[in-house]
Protein backbone atom coordinates (compact mmCIF):
# COMPACT_ATOMS: atom_id res chain seq x y z
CA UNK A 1 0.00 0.00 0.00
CA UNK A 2 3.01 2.24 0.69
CA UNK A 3 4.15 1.70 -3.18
CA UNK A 4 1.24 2.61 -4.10
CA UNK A 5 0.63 5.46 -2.43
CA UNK A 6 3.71 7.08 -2.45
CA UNK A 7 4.80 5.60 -6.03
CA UNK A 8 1.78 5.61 -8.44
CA UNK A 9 1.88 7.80 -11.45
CA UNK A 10 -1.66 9.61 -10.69
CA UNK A 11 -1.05 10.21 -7.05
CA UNK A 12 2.06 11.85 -7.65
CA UNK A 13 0.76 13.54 -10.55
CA UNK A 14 -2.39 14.67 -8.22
CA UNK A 15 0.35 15.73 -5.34
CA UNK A 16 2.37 17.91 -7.42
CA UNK A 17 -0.85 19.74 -8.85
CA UNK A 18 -2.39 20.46 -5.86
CA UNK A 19 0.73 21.93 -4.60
CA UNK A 20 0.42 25.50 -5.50
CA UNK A 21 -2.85 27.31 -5.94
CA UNK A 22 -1.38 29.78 -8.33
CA UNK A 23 -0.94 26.84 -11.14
CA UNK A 24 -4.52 25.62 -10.50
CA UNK A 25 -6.86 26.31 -13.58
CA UNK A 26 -9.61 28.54 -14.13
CA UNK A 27 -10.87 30.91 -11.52
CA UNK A 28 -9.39 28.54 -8.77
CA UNK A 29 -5.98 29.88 -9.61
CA UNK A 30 -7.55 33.81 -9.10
CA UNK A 31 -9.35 32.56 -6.05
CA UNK A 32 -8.57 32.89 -2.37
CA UNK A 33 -10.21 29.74 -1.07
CA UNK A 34 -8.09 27.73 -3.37
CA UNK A 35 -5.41 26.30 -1.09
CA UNK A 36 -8.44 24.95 0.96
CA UNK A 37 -11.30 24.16 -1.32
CA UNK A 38 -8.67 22.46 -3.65
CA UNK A 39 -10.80 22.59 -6.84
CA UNK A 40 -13.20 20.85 -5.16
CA UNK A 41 -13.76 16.84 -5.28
CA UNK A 42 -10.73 15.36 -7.36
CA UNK A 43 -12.99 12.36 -7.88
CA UNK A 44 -16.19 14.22 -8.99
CA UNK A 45 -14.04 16.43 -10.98
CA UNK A 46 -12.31 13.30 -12.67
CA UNK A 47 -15.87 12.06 -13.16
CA UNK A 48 -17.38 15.02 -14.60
CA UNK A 49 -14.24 16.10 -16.51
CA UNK A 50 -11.67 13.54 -17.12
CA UNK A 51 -9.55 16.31 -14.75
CA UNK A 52 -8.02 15.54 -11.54
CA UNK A 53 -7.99 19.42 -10.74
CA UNK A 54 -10.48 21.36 -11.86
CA UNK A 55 -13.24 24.23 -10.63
CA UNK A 56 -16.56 23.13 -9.38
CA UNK A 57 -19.17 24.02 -11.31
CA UNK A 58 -20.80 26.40 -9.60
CA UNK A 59 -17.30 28.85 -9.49
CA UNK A 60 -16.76 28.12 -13.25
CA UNK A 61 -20.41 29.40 -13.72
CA UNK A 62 -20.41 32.42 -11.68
CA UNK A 63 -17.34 32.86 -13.17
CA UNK A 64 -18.56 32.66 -16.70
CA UNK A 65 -21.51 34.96 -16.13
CA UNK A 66 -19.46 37.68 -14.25
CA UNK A 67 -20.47 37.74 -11.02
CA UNK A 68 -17.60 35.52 -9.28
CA UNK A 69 -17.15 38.03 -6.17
CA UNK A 70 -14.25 40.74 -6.59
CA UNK A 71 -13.74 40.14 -2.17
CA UNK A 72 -12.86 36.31 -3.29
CA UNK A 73 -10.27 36.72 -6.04
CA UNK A 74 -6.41 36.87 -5.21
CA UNK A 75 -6.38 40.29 -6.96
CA UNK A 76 -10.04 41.68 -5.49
CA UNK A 77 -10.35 43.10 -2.00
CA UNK A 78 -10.20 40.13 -0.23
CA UNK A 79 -6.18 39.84 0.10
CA UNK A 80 -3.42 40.03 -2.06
CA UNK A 81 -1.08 37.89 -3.85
């Protein structure tokens, strides 16, 4: 179980791009929830999208229709890079 854990392709893959925010895609890599939310369930977002890493739905559509809130993004009110 160690091997696997530690060894296999897709967990190290999944390891390394979860490890900074800034590299995650979409609005999770503006967002300042990102290095807890995580983009959300890996497996539901492997499910949905074939993506280990990816925004939720919801963010991607409030994103989409403009109205993802200015206090939440990296570069909005709500903190700095």
């Amino acid at each position: 179980m160690r091997e696997v854990w530690f060894g296999h392709p897709t967990l190290v893959r999944l390891r390394a791009d979860l490890a900074d925010p800034l590299t995650f895609p979409g609005i999770c890599r503006d967002c300042i929830h990102a290095g807890r939310c995580l983009t959300h369930c890996v497996a539901q977002n492997y499910l949905d999208t074939r993506h280990l890493v990816w925004p939720a739905e919801l963010c991607s559509e409030v994103e989409r229709r403009g109205i993802f809130p200015e206090s939440r993004r990296r570069d909005g009110a709500g903190g700095g890079r």
